[in-house]
Protein backbone atom coordinates (compact mmCIF):
# COMPACT_ATOMS: atom_id res chain seq x y z
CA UNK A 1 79.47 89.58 32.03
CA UNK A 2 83.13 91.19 31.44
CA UNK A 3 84.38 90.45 27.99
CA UNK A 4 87.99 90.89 27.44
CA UNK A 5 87.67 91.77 23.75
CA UNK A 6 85.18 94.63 23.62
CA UNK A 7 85.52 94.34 19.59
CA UNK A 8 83.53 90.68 19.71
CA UNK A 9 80.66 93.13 21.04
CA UNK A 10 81.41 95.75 18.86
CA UNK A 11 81.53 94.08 15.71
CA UNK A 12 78.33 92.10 16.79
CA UNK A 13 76.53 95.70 16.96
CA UNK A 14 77.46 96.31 13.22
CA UNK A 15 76.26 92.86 11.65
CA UNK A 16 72.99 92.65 13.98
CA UNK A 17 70.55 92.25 11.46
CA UNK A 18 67.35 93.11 14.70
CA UNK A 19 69.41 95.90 15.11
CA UNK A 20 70.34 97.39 11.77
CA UNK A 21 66.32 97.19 11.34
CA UNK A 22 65.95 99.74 13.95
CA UNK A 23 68.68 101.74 13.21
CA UNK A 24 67.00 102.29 10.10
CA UNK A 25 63.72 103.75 11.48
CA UNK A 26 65.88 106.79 13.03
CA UNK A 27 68.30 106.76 10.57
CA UNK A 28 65.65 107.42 7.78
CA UNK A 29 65.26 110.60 9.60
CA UNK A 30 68.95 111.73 9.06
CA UNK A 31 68.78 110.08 5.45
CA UNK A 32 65.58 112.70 4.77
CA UNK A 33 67.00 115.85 5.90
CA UNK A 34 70.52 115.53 4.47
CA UNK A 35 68.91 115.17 0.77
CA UNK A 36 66.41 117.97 1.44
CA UNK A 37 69.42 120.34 2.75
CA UNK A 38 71.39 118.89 -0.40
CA UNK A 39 68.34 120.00 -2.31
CA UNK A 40 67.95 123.25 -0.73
CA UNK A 41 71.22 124.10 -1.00
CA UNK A 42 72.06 123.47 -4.72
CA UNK A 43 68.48 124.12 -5.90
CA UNK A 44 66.61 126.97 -3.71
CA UNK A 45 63.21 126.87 -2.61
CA UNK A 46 60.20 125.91 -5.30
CA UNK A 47 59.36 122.67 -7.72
CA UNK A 48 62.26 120.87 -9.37
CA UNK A 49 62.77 117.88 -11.26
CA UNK A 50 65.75 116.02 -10.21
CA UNK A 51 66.32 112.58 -11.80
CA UNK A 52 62.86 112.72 -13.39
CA UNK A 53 61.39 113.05 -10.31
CA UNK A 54 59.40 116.19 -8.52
CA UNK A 55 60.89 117.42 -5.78
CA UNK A 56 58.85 120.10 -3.63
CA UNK A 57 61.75 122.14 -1.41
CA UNK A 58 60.27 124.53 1.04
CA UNK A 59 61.67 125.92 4.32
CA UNK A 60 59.05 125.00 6.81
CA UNK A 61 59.13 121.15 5.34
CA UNK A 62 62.79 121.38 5.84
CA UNK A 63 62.58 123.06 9.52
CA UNK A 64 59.91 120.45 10.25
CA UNK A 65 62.31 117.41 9.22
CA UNK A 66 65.30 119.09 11.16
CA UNK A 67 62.64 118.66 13.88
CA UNK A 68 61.58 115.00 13.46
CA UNK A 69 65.39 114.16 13.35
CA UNK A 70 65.86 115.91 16.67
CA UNK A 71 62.81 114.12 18.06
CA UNK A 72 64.26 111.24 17.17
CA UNK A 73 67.51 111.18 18.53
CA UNK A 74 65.42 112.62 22.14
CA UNK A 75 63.51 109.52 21.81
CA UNK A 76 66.80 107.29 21.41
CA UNK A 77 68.25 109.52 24.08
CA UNK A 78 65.31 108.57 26.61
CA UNK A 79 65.02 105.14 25.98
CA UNK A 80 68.83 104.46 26.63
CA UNK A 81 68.28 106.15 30.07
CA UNK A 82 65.10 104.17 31.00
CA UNK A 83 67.08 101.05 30.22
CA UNK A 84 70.53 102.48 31.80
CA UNK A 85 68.31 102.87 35.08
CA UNK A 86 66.52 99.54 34.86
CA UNK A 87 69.96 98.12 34.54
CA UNK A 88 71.14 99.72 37.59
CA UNK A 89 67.93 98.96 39.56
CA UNK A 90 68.14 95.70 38.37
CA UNK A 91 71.98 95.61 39.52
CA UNK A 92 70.73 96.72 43.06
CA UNK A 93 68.43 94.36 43.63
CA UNK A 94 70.50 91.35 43.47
């Protein structure tokens, strides 16, 4: 399993069309907040119309997508370890 071009791997990673689907489940996450911070940032808290749609900016949605981002990235964080160990007991068993 020792590839002497890590980039064939790499570049494999990028074009994955099973995983680009679930990268964008988590990155939807990231996607959210940035435009709500954007929001926040340039327009303050309340009602505005941007692009002739209504956008509601309040601090405790923002806090609470800051919150499902971090969640997120915990989850991706534990599931890497489950499989980094199952990989390893896997390893040891042969």
């Amino acid at each position: 399993n020792i590839v002497n071009d890590p980039s064939v791997v790499f570049d494999d990673i990028v074009t994955n069309e099973e995983i680009l689907k679930r990268a964008k489940d988590i990155s939807a996450y990231y996607d959210d907040l940035i435009e709500m911070t954007s929001y926040y940032h340039l327009l303050g808290e309340g009602t505005h119309q941007v692009n002739g749609k209504t956008v509601v900016v309040k601090l405790r949605d923002l806090k609470k997508q800051l919150y499902l981002c971090l969640m997120s990235v915990n989850a991706l964080e534990a599931i890497r370890f489950y499989v980094s160990f199952a990989c390893s007991f896997a390893f040891a068993e042969r």
